[in-house]
N, C-alpha and C. Protein backbone atom coordinates (compact mmCIF):
# COMPACT_ATOMS: atom_id res chain seq x y z
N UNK A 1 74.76 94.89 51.06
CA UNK A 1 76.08 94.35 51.25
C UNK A 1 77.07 95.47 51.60
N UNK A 2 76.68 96.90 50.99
CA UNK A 2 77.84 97.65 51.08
C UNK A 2 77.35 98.03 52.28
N UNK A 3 76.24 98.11 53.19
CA UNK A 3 75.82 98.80 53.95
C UNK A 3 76.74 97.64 55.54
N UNK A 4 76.18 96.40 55.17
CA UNK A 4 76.91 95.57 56.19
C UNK A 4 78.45 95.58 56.22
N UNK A 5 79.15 95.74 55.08
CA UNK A 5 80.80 95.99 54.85
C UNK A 5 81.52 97.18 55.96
N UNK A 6 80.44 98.69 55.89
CA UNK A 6 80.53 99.68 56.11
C UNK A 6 80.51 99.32 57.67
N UNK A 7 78.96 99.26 58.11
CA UNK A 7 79.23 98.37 59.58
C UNK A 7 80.62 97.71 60.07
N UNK A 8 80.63 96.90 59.40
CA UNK A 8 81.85 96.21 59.78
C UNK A 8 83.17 96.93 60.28
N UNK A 9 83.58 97.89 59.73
CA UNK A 9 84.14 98.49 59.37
C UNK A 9 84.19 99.13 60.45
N UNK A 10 82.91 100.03 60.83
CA UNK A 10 83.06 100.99 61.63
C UNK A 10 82.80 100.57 62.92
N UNK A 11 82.35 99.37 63.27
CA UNK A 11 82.63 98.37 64.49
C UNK A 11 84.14 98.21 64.94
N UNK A 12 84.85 97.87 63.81
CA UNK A 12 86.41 97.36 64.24
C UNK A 12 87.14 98.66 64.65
N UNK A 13 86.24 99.51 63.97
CA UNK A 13 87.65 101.28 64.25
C UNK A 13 86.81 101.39 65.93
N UNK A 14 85.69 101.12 66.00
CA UNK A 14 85.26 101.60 67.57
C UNK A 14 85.96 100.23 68.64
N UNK A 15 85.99 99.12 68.41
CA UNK A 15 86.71 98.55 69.07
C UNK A 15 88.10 98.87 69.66
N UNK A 16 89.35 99.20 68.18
CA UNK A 16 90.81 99.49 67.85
C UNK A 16 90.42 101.08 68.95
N UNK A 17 89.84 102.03 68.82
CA UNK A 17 89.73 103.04 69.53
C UNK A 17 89.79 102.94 70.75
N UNK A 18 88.77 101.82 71.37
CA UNK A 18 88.52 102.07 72.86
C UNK A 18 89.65 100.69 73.94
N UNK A 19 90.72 100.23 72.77
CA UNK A 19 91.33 99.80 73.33
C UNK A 19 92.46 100.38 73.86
N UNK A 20 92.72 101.63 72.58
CA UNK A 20 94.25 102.69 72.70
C UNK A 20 94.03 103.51 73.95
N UNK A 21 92.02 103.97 73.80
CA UNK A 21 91.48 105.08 75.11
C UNK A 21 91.97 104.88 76.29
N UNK A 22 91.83 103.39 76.83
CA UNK A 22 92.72 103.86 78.12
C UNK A 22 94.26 103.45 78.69
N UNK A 23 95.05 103.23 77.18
CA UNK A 23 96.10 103.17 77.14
C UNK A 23 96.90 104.84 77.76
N UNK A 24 97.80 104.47 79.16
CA UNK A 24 97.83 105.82 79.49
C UNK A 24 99.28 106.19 78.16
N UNK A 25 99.63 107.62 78.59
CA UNK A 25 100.23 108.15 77.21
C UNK A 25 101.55 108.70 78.52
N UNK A 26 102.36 108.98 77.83
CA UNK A 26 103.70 109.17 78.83
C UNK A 26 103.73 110.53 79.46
N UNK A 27 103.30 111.26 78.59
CA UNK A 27 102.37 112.74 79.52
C UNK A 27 101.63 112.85 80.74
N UNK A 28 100.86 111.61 80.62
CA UNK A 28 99.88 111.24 81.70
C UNK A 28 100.25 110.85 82.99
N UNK A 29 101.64 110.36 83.13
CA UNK A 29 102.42 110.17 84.27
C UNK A 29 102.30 110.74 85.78
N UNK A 30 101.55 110.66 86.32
CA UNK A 30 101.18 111.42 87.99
C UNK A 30 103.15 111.55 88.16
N UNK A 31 103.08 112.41 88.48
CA UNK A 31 104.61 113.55 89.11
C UNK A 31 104.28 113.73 90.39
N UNK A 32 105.14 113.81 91.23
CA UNK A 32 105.27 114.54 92.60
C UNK A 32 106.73 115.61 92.90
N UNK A 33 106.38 116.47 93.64
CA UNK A 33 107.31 117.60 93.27
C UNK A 33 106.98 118.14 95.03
N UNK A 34 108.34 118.51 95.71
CA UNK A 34 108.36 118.97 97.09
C UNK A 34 108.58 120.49 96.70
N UNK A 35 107.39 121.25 97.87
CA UNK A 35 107.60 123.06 97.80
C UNK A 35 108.01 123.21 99.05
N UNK A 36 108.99 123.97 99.32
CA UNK A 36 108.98 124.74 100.40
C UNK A 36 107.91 126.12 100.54
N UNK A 37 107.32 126.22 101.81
CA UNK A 37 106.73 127.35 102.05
C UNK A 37 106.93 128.06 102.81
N UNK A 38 105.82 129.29 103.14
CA UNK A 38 106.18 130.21 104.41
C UNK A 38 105.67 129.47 105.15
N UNK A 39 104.71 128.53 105.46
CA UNK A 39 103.32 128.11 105.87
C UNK A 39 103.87 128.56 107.46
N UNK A 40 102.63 128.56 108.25
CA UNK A 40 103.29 128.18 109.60
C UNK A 40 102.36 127.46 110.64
N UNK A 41 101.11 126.99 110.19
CA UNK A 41 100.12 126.49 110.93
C UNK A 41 99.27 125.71 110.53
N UNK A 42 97.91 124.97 110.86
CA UNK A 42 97.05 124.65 110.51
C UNK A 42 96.14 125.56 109.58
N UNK A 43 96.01 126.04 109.68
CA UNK A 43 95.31 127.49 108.59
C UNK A 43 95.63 127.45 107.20
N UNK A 44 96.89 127.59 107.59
CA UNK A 44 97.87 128.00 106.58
C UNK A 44 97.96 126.33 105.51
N UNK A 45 98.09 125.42 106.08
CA UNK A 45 97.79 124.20 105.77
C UNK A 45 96.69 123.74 104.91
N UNK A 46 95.60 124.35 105.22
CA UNK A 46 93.92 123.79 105.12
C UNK A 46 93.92 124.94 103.61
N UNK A 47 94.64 125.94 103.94
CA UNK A 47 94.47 127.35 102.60
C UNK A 47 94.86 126.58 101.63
N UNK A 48 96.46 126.29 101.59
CA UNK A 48 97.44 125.84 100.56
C UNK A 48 96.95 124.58 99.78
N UNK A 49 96.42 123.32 100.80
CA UNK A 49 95.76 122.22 100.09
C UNK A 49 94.39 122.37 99.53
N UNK A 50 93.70 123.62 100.04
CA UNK A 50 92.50 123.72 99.51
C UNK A 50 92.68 124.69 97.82
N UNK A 51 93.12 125.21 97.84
CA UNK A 51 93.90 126.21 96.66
C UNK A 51 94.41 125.76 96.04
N UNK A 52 95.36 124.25 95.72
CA UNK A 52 96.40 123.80 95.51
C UNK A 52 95.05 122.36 94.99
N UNK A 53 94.01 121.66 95.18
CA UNK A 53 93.00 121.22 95.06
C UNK A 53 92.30 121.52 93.67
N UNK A 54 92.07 123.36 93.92
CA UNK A 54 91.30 123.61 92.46
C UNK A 54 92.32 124.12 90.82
N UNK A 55 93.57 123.42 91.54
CA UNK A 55 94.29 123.83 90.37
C UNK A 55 94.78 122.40 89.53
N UNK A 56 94.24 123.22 87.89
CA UNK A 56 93.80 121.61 87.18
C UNK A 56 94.81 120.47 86.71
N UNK A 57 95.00 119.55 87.40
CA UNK A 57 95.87 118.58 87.04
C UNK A 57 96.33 118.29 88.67
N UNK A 58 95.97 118.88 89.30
CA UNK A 58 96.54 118.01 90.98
C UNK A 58 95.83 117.41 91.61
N UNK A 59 96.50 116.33 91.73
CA UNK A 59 95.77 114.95 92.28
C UNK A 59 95.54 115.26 93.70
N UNK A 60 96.83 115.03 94.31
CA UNK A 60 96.57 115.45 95.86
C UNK A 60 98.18 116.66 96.49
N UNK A 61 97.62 117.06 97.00
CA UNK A 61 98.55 118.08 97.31
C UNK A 61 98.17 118.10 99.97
N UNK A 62 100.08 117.78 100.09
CA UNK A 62 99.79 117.58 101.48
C UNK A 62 101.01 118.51 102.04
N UNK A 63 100.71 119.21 102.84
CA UNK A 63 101.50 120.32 103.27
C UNK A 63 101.46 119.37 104.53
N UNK A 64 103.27 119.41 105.11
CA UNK A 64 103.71 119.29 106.70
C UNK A 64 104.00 120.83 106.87
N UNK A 65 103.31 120.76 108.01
CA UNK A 65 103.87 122.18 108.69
C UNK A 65 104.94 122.42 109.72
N UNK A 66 105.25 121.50 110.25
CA UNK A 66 106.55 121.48 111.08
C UNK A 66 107.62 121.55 109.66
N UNK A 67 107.75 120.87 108.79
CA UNK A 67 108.91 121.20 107.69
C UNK A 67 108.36 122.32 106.96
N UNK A 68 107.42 122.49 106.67
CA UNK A 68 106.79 123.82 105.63
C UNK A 68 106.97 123.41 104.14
N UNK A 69 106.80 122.22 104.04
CA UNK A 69 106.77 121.73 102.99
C UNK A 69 105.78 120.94 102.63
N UNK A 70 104.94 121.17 100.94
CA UNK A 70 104.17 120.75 100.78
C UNK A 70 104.43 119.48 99.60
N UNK A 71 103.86 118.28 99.66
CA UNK A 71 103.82 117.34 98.42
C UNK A 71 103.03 117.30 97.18
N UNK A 72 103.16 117.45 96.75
CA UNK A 72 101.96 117.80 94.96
C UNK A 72 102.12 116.77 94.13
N UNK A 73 101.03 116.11 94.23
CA UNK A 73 100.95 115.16 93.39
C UNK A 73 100.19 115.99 92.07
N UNK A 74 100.69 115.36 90.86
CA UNK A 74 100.02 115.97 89.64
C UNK A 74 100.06 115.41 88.21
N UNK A 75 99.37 115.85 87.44
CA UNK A 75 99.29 115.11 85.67
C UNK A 75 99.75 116.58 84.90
N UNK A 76 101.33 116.20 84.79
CA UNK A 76 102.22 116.74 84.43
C UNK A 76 101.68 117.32 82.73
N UNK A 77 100.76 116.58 81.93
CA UNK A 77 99.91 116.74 81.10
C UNK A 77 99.16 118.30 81.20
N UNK A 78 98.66 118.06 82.27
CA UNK A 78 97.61 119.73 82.84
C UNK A 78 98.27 120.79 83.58
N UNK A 79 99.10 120.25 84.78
CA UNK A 79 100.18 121.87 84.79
C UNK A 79 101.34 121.52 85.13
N UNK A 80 102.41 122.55 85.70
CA UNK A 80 103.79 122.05 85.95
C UNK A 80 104.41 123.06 87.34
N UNK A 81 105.04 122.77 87.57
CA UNK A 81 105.87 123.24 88.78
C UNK A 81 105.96 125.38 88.87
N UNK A 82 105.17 125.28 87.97
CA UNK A 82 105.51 126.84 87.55
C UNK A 82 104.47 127.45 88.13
N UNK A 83 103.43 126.75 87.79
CA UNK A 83 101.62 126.87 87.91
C UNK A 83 101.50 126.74 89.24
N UNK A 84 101.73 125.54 89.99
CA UNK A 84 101.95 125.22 91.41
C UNK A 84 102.45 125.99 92.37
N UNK A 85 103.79 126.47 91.69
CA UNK A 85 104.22 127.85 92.86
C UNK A 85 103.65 129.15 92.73
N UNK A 86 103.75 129.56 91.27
CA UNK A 86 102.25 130.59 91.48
C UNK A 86 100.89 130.27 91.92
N UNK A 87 100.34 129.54 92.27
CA UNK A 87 98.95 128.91 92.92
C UNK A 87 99.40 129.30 94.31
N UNK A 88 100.62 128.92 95.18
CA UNK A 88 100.84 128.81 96.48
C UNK A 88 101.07 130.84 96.61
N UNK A 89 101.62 130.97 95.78
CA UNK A 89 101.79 132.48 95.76
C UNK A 89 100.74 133.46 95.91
N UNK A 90 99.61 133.12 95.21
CA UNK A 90 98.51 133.85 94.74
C UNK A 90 97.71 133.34 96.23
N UNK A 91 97.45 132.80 96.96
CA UNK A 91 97.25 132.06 98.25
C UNK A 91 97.95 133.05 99.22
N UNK A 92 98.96 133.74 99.22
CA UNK A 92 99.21 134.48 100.23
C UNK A 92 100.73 133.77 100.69
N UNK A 93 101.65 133.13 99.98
CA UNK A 93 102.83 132.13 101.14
C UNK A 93 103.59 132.35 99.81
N UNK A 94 104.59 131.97 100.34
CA UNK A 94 106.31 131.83 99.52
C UNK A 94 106.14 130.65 98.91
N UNK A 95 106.54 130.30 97.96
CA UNK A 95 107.04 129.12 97.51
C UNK A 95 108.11 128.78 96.77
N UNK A 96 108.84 128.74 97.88
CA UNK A 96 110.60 128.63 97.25
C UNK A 96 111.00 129.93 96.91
N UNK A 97 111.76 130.12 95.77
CA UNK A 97 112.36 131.17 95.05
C UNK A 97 110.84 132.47 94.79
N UNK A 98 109.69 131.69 94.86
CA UNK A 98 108.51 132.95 94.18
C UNK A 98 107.68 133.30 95.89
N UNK A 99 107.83 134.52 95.48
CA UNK A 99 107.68 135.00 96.71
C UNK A 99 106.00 135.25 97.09
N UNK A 100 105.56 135.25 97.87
CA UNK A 100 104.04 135.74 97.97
C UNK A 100 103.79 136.78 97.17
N UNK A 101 102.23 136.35 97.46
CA UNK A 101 101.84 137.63 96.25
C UNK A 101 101.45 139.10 97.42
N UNK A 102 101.53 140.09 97.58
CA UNK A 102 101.78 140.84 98.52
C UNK A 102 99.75 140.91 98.92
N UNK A 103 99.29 141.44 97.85
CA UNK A 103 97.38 141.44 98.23
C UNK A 103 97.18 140.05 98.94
N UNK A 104 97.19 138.85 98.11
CA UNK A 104 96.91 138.06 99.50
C UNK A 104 97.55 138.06 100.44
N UNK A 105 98.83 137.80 100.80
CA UNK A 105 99.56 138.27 101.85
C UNK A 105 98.56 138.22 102.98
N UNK A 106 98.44 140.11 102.48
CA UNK A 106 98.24 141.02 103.52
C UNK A 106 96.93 140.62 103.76
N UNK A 107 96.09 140.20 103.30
CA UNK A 107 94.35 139.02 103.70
C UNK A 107 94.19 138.05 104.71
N UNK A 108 95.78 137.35 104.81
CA UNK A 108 96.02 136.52 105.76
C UNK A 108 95.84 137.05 107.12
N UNK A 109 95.06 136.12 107.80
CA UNK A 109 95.08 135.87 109.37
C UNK A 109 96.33 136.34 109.99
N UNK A 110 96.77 136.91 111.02
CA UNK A 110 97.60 137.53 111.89
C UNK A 110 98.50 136.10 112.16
N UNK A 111 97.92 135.10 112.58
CA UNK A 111 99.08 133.61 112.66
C UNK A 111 99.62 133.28 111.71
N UNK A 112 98.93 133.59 110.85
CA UNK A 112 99.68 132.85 109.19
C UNK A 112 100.45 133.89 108.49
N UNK A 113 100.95 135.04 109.51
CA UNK A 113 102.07 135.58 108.46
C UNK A 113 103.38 135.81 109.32
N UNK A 114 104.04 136.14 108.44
CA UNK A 114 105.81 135.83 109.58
C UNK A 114 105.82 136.30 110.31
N UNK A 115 106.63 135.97 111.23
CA UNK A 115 106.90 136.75 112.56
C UNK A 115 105.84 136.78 113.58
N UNK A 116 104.96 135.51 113.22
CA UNK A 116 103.52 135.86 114.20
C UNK A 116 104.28 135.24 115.50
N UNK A 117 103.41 134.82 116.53
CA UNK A 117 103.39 134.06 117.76
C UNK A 117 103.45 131.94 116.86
N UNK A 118 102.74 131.95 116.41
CA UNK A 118 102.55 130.71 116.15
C UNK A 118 104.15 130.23 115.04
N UNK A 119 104.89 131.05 114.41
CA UNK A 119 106.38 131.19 113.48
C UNK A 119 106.94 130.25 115.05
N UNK A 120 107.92 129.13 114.20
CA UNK A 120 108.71 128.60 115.66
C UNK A 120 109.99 128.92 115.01
């Protein structure tokens, strides 16, 4: 009897659990947040979203390159606007107020840094 009580018991807490589980939590909120960049091309494009990809909590991240601005979708939970512009930084490009990081930078392709032929 105490053994079926106990069951019981620990049936209803696994139920009550996996109903809260995918209750989302207000942390969990997908954010979107606009960067300005240096970007200036397709390259430069394919770098930033691919870089901007393995950093944890971004959903989708879409750079226009005619504006030089990229969209970041993210779970404000895993990183924040801080993380994001150092990510674009560490990548070799400006992002806003944080400036490139000078080693990647200087790694970049001859189009993808200022003042190239492809800069309009």
């Amino acid at each position: 009897m105490l053994r079926n009580l106990f069951l019981t018991a620990l049936t209803s807490l696994m139920l009550v659990g996996n109903l809260f589980a995918g209750a989302p939590t207000r942390d969990d909120k997908e954010k979107e947040v606009k960067i300005k960049t240096s970007a200036i091309c397709g390259m430069c494009k394919s770098r930033i979203e691919r870089n901007l990809g393995f950093e944890k909590g971004v959903k989708e991240a879409d750079l226009d390159v005619k504006t030089k601005i990229v969209t970041i979708k993210y779970n404000p939970a895993k990183t924040d606007v801080a993380k994001l512009k150092a990510n674009i930084s560490k990548t070799g490009y400006d992002a806003e107020e944080v400036a490139a990081d000078q080693a990647s930078y200087n790694k970049l392709p001859g189009c993808c840094k200022k003042g190239s032929d492809m800069e309009q």
